[in-house]
C-alpha atoms as a PDB file:
ATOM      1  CA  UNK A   1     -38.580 -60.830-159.801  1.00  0.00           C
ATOM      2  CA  UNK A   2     -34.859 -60.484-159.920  1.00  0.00           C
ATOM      3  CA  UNK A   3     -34.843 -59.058-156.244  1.00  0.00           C
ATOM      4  CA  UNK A   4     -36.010 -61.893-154.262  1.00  0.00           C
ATOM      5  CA  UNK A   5     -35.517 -60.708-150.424  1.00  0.00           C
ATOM      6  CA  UNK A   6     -36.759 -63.113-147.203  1.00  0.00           C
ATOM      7  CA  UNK A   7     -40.722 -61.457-146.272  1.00  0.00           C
ATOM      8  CA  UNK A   8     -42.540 -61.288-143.317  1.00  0.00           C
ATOM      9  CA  UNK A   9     -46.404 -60.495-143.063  1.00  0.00           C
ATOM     10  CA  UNK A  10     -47.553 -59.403-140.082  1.00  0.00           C
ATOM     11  CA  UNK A  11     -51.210 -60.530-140.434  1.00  0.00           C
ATOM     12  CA  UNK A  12     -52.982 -62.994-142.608  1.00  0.00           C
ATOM     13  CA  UNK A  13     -56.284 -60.794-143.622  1.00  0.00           C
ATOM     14  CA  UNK A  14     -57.631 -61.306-147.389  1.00  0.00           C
ATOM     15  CA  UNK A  15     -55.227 -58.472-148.622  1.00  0.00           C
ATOM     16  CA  UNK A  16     -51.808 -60.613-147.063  1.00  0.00           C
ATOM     17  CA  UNK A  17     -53.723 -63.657-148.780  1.00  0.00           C
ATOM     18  CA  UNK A  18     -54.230 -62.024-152.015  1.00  0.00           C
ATOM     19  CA  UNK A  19     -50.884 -60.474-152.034  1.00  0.00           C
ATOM     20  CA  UNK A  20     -48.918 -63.567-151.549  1.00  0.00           C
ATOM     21  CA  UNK A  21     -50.944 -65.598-153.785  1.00  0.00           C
ATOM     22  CA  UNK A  22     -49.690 -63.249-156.367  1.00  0.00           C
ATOM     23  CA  UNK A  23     -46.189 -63.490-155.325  1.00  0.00           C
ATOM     24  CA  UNK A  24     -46.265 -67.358-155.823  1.00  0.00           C
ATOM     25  CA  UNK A  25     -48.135 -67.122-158.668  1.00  0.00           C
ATOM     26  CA  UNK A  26     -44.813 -64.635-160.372  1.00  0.00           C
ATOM     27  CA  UNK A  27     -42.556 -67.030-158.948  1.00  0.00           C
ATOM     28  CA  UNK A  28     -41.045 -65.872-155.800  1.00  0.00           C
ATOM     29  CA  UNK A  29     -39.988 -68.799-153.667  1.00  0.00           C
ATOM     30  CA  UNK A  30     -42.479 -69.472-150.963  1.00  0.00           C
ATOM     31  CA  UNK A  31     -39.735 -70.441-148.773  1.00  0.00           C
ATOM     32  CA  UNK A  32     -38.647 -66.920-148.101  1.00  0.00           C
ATOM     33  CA  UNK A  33     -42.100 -66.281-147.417  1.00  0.00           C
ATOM     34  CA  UNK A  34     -42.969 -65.586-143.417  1.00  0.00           C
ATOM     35  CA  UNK A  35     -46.460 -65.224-142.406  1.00  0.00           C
ATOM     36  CA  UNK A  36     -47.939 -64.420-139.067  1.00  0.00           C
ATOM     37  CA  UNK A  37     -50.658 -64.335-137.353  1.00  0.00           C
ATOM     38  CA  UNK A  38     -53.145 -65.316-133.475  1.00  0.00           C
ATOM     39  CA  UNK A  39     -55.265 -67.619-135.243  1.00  0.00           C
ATOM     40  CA  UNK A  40     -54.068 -70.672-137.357  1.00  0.00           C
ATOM     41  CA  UNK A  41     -57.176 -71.059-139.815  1.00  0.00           C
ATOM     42  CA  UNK A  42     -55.885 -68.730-142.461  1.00  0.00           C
ATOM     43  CA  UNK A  43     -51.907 -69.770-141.875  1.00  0.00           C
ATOM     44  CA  UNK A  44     -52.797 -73.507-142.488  1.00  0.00           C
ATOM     45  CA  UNK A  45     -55.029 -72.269-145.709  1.00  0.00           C
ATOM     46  CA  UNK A  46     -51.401 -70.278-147.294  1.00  0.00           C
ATOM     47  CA  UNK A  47     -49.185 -73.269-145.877  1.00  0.00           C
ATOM     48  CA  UNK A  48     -51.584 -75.639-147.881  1.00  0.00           C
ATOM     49  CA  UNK A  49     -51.717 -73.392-151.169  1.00  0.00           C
ATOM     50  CA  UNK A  50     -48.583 -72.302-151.273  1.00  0.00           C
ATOM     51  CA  UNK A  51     -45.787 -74.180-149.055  1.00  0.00           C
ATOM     52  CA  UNK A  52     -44.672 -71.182-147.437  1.00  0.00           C
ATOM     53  CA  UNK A  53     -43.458 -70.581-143.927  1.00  0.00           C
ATOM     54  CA  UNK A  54     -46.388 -69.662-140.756  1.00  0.00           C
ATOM     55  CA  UNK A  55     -45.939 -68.669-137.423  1.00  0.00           C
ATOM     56  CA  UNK A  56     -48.516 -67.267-134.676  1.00  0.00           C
ATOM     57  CA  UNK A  57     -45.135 -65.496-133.187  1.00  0.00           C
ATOM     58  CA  UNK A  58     -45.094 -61.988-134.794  1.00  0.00           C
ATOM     59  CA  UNK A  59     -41.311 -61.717-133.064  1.00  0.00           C
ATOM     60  CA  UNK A  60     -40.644 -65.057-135.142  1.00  0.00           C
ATOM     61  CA  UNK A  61     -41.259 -63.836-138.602  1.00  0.00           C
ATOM     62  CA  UNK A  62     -40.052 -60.787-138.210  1.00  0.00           C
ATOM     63  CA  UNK A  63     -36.417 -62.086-137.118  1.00  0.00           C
ATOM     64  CA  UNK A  64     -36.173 -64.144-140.465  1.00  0.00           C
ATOM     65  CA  UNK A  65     -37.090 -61.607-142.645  1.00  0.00           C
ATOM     66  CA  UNK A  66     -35.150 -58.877-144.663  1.00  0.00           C
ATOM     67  CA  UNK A  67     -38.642 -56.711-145.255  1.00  0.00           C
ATOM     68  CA  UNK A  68     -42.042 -56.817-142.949  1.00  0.00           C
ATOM     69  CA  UNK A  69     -45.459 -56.274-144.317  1.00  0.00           C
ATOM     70  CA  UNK A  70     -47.412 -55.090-141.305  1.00  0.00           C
ATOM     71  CA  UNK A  71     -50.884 -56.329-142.317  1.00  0.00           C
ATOM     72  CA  UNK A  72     -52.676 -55.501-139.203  1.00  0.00           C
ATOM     73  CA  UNK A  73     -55.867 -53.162-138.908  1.00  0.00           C
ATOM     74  CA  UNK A  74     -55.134 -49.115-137.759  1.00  0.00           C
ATOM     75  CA  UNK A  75     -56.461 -49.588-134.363  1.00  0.00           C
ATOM     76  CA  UNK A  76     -53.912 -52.396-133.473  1.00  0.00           C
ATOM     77  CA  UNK A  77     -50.871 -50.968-135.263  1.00  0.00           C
ATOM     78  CA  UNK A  78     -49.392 -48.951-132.027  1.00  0.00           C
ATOM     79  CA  UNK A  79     -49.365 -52.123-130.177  1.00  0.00           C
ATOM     80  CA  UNK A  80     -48.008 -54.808-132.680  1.00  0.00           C
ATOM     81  CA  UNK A  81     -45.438 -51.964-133.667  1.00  0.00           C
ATOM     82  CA  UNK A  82     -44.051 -51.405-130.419  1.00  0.00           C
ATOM     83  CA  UNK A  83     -44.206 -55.082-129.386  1.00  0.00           C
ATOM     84  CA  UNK A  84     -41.891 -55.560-132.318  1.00  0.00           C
ATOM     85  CA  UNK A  85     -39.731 -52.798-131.266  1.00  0.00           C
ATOM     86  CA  UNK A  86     -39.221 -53.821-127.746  1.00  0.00           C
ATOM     87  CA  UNK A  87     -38.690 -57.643-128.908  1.00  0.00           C
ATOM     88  CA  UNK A  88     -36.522 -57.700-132.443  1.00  0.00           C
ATOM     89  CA  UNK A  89     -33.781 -55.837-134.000  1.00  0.00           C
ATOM     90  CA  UNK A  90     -35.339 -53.779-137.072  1.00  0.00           C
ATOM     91  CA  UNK A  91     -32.357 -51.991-138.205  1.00  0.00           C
ATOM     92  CA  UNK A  92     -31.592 -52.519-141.390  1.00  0.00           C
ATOM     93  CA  UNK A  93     -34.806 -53.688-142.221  1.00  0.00           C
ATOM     94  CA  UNK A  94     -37.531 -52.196-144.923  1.00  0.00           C
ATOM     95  CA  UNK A  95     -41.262 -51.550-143.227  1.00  0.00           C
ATOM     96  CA  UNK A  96     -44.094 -51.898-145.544  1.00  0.00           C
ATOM     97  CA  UNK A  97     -47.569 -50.897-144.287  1.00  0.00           C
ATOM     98  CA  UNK A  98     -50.692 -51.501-145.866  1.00  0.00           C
ATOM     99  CA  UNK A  99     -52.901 -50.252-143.242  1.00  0.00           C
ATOM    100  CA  UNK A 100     -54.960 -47.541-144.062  1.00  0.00           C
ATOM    101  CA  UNK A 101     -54.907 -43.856-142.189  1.00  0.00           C
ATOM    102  CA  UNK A 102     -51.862 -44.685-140.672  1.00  0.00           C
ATOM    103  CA  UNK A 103     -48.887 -41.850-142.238  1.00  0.00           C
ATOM    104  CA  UNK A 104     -45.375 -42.591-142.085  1.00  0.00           C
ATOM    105  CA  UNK A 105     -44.165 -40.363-139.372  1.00  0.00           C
ATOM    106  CA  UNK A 106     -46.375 -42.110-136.736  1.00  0.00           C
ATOM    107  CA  UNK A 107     -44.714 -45.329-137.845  1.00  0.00           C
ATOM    108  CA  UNK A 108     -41.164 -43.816-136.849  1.00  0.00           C
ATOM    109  CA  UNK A 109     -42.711 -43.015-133.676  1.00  0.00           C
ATOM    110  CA  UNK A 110     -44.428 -46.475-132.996  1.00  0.00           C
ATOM    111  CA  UNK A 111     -41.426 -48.154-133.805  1.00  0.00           C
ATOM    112  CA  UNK A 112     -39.322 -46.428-131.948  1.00  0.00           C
ATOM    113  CA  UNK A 113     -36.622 -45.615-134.944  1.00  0.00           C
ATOM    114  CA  UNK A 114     -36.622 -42.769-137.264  1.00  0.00           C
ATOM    115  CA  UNK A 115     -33.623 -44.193-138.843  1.00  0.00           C
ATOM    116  CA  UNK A 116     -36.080 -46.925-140.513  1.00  0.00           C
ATOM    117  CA  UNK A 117     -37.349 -47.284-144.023  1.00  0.00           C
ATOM    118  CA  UNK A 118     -40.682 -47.475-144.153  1.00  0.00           C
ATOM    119  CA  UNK A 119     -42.995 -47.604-147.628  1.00  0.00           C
ATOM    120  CA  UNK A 120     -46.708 -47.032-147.262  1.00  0.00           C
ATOM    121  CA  UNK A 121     -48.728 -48.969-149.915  1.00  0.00           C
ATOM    122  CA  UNK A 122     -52.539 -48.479-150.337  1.00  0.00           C
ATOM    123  CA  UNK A 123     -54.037 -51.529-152.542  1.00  0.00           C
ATOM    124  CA  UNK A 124     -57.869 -51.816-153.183  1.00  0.00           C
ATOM    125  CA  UNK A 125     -59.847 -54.293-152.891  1.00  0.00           C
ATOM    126  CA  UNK A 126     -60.079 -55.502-156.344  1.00  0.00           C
ATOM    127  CA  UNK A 127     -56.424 -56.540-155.558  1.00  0.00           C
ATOM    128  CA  UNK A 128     -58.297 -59.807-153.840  1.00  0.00           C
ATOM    129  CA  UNK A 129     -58.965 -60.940-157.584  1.00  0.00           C
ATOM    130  CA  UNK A 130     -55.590 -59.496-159.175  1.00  0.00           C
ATOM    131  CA  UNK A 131     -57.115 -56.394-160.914  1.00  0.00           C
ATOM    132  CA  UNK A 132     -55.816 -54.046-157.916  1.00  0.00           C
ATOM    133  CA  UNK A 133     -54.476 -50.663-157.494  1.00  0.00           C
ATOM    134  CA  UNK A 134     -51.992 -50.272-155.042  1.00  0.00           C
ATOM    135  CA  UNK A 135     -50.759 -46.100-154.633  1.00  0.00           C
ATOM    136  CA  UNK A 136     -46.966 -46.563-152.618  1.00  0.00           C
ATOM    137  CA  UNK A 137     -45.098 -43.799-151.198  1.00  0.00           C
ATOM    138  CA  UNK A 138     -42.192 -43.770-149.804  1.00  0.00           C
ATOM    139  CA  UNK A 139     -39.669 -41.962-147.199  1.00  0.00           C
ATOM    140  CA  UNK A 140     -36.616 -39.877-147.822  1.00  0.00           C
ATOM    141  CA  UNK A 141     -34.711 -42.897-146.975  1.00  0.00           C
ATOM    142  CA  UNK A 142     -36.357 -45.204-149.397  1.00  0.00           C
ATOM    143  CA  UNK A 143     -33.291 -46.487-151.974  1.00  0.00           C
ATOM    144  CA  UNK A 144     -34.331 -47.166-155.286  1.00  0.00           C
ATOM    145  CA  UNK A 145     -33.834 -50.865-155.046  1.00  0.00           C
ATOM    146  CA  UNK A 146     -36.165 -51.131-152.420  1.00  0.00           C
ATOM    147  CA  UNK A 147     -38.815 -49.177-154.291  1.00  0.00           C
ATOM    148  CA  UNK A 148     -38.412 -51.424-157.656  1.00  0.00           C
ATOM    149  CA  UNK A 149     -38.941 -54.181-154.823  1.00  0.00           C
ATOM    150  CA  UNK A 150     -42.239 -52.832-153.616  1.00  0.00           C
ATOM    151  CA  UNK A 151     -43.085 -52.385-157.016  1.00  0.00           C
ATOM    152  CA  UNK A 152     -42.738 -55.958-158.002  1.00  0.00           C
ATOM    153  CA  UNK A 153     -44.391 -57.276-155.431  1.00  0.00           C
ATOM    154  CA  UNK A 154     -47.361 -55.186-155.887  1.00  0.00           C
ATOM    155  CA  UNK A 155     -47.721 -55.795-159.488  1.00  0.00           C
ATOM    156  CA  UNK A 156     -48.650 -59.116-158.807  1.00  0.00           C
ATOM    157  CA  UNK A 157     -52.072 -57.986-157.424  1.00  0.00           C
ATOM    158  CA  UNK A 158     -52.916 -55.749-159.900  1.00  0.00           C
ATOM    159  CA  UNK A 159     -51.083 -52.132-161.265  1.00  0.00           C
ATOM    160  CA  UNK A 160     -49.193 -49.851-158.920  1.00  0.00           C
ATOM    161  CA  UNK A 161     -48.960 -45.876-159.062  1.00  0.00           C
ATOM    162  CA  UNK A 162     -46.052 -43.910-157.181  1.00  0.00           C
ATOM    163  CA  UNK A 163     -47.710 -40.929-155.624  1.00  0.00           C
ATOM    164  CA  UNK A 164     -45.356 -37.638-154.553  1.00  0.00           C
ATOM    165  CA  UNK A 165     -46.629 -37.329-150.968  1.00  0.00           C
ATOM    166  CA  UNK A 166     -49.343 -38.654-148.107  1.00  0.00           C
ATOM    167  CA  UNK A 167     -51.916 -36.187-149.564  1.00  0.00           C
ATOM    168  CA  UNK A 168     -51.337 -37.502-153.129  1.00  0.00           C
ATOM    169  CA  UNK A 169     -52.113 -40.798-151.479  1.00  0.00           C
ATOM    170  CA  UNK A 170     -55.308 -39.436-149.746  1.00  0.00           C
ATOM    171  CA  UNK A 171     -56.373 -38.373-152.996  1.00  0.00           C
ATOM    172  CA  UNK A 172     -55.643 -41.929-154.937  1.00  0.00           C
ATOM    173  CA  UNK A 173     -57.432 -43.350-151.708  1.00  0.00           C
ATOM    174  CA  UNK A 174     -60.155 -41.206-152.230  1.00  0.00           C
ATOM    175  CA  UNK A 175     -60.401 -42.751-156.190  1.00  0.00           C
ATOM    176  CA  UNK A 176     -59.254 -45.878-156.102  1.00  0.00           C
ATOM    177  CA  UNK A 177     -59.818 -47.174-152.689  1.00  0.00           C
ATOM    178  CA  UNK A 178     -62.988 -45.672-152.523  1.00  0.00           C
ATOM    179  CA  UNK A 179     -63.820 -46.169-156.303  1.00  0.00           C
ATOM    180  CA  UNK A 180     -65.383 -49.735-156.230  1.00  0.00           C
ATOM    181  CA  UNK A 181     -67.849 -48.921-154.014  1.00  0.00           C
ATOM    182  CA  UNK A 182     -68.978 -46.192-156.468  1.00  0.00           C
ATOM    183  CA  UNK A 183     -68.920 -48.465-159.301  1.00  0.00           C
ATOM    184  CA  UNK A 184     -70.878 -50.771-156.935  1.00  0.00           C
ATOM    185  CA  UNK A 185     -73.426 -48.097-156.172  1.00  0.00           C
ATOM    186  CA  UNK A 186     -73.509 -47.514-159.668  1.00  0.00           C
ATOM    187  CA  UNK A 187     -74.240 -50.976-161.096  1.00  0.00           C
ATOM    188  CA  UNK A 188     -76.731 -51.544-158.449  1.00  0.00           C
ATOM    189  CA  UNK A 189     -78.467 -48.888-159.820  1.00  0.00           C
ATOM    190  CA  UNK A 190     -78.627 -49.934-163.344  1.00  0.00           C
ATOM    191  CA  UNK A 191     -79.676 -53.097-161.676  1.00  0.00           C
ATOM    192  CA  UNK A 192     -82.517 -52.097-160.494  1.00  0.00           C
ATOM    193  CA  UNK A 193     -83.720 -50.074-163.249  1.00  0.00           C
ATOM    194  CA  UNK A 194     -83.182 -53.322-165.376  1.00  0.00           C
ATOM    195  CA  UNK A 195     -85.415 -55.046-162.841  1.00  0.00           C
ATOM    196  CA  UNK A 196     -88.018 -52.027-162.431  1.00  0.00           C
ATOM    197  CA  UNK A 197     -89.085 -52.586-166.201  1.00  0.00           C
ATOM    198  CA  UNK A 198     -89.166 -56.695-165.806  1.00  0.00           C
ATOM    199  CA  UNK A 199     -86.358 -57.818-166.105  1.00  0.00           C
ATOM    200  CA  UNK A 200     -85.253 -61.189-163.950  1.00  0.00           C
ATOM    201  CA  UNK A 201     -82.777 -60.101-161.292  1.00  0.00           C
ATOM    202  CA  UNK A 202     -80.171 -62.657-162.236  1.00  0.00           C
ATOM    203  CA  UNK A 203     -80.275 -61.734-165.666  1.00  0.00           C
ATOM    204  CA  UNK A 204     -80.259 -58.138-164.768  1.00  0.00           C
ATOM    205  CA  UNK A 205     -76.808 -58.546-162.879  1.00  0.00           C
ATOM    206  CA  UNK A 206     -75.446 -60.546-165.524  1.00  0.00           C
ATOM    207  CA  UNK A 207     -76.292 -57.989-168.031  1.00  0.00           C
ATOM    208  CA  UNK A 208     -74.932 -55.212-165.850  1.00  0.00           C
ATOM    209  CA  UNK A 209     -71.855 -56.747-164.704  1.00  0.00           C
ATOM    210  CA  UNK A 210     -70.696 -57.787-168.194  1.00  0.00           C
ATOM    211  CA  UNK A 211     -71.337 -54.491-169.486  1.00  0.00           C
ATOM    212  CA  UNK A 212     -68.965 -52.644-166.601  1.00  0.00           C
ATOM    213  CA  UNK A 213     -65.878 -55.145-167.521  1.00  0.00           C
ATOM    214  CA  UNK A 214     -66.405 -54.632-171.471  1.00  0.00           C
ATOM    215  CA  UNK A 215     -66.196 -50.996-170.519  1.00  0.00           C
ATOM    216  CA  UNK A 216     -63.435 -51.321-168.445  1.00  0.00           C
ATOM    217  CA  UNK A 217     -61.509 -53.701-170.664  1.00  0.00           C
ATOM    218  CA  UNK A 218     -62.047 -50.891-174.197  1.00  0.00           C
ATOM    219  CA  UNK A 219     -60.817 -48.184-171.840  1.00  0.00           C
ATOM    220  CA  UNK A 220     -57.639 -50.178-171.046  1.00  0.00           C
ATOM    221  CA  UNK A 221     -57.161 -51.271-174.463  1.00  0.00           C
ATOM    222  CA  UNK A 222     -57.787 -48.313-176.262  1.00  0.00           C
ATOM    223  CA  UNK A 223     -55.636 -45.140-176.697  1.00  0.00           C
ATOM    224  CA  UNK A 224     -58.810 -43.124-176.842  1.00  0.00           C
ATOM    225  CA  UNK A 225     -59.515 -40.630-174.099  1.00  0.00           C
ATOM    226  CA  UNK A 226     -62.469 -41.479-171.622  1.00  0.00           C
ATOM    227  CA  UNK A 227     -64.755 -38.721-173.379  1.00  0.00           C
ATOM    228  CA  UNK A 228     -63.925 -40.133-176.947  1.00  0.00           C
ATOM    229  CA  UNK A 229     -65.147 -43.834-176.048  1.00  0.00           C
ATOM    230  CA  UNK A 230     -68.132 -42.445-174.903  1.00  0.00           C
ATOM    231  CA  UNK A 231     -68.959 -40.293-177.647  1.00  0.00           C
ATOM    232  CA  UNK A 232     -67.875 -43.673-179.988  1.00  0.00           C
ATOM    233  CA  UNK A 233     -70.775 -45.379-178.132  1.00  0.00           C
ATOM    234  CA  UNK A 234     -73.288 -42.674-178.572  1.00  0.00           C
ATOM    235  CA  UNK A 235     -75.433 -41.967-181.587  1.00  0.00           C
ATOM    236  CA  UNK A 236     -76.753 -38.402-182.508  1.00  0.00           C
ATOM    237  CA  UNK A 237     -80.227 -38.523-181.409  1.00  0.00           C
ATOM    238  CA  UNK A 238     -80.140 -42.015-180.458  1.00  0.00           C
ATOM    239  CA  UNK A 239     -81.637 -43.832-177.130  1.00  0.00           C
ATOM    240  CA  UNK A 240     -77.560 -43.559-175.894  1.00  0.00           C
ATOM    241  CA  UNK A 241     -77.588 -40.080-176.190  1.00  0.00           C
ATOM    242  CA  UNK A 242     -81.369 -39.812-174.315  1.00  0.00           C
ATOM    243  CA  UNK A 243     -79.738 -41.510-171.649  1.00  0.00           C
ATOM    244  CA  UNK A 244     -76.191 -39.792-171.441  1.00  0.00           C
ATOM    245  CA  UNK A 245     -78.241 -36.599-171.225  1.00  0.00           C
ATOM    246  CA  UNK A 246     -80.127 -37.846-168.294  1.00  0.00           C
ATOM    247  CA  UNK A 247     -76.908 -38.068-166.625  1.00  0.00           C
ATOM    248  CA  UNK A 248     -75.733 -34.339-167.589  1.00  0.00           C
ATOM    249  CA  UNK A 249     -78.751 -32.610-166.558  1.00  0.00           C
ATOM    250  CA  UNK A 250     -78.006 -34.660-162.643  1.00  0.00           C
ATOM    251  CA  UNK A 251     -74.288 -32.961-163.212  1.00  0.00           C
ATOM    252  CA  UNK A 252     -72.472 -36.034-162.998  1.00  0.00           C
ATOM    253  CA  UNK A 253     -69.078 -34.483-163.084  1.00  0.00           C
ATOM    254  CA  UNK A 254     -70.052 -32.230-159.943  1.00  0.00           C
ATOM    255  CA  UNK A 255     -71.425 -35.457-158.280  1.00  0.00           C
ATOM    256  CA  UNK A 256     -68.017 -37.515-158.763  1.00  0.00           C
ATOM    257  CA  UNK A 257     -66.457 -34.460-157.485  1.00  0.00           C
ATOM    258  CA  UNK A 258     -68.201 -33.822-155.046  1.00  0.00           C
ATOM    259  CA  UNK A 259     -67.740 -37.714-153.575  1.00  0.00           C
ATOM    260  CA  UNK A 260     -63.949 -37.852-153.994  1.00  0.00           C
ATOM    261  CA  UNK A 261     -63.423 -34.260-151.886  1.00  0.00           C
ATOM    262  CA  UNK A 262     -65.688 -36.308-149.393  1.00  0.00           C
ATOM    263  CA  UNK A 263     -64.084 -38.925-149.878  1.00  0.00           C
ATOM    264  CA  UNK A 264     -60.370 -37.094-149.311  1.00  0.00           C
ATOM    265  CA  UNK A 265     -61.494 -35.269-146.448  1.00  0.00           C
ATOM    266  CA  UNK A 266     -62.269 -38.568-144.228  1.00  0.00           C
ATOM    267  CA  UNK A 267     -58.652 -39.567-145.062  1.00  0.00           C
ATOM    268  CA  UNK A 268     -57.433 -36.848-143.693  1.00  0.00           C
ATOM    269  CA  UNK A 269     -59.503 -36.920-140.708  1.00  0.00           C
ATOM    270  CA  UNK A 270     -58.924 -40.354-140.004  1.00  0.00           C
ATOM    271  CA  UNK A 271     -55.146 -39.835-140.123  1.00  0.00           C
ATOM    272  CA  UNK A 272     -55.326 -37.405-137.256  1.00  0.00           C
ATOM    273  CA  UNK A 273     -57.182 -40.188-135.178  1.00  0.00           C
ATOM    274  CA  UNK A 274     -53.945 -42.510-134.707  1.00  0.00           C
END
């Protein structure tokens, strides 16, 4: 990163961990690196990997740093917000939220300032291993610098995706938030059919597991479109083909449809409860 800027995470949860960890891993200096949080279990675990700087005083971090990461779950956001408000000088600074629900306007109002910047970043959870998607969008005041920031720092979990609006970033919720718990649903399924015919349950995993990352991996790696790899792995009149009709005749496309408007629609409900 050529824009190396002193951070503050409010909030040491698995995503702050994970998001970090990939910051030290591209080389940003863990001494401009704040982290709070009540508890001292998970500072003492990033002060011992990384050598970076801890604090259970939110007001602490916050004053040393040029950005702050709040990193705090949706129901306690109104509170650490406005304690920060009332207790440290924020202008000038750049708000990043990863909290989900939570849309930018409300952050204006729990800070107290509309005159703040404040970028909303959605990572999922495969971000904990590095293989993340993080959708970011931004406010009107957002300079460009401060978005290639964001941008670097969340390519270190994993790939990041600039959506237009709020309800762009419903709808990449909806996909890629939501999405691993499909794929989860999915595999368990094939799982179980593995194990329904007699195969060993460990084996069956194994077997399924592998087979979802070699997907995964020939999708990224190929120029192909989804519907071409498939048809590549699927032999006229072959036991493929038996199979890939089972799904058609269940309408998968409706299905996945179907789940993602679900999926959207909670977003937006869940925004109107904060």
């Amino acid at each position: 990163m050529n824009d190396i800027r002193n951070i503050a995470f409010i909030g040491a949860g698995n995503m702050t961990q994970s998001i970090v960890g990939g910051m030290c891993q591209s080389g940003y200096p863990a001494k401009q690196i704040w982290v709070s949080n009540p508890s001292s279990a998970k500072l003492e675990k990033l002060e011992s990997a990384h050598g970076l700087n801890t604090s259970n005083d939110n007001h602490h971090v916050a004053k040393q740093a040029d950005v702050i990461v709040l990193a705090v779950k949706p129901q306690l956001m109104a509170d650490v917000c406005s304690d920060l408000a009332a207790n440290v000088d924020l202008s000038g600074k750049l708000i990043i939220t990863i909290a989900a629900g939570i849309r930018i306007p409300k952050y204006h109002q729990y800070l107290n300032d509309d005159q703040l910047t404040v970028i909303r970043v959605m990572p999922n959870t495969p971000s904990l291993v590095g293989e993340g998607v993080s959708g970011i969008v931004s406010d009107e005041r957002a300079q460009a610098s401060d978005k290639d920031y964001v941008t670097d720092v969340f390519n270190g979990v994993g790939e990041t995706i600039w959506v237009a609006d709020e309800d762009e970033l419903d709808i990449l919720g909806a996909v890629a938030g939501s999405g691993p718990a499909y794929f989860f649903e999915f595999m368990a399924s094939l799982k179980k059919a593995a194990v329904e015919l007699g195969f060993d349950s460990e084996k069956a995993r194994l077997m399924v597991q592998q087979t979802c990352l070699g997907a995964a991996k020939m999708a990224q790696h190929s120029d192909l479109s989804l519907e071409e790899l498939r048809k590549q792995v699927t032999s006229k009149g072959g036991s493929t083909a038996k199979g890939v009709e089972v799904y058609q005749q269940a309408d998968i496309d409706n299905i996945s449809s179907d789940a993602v408007k679900a999926a959207v629609k909670r977003n937006q409900e869940m925004a109107e409860l904060f």
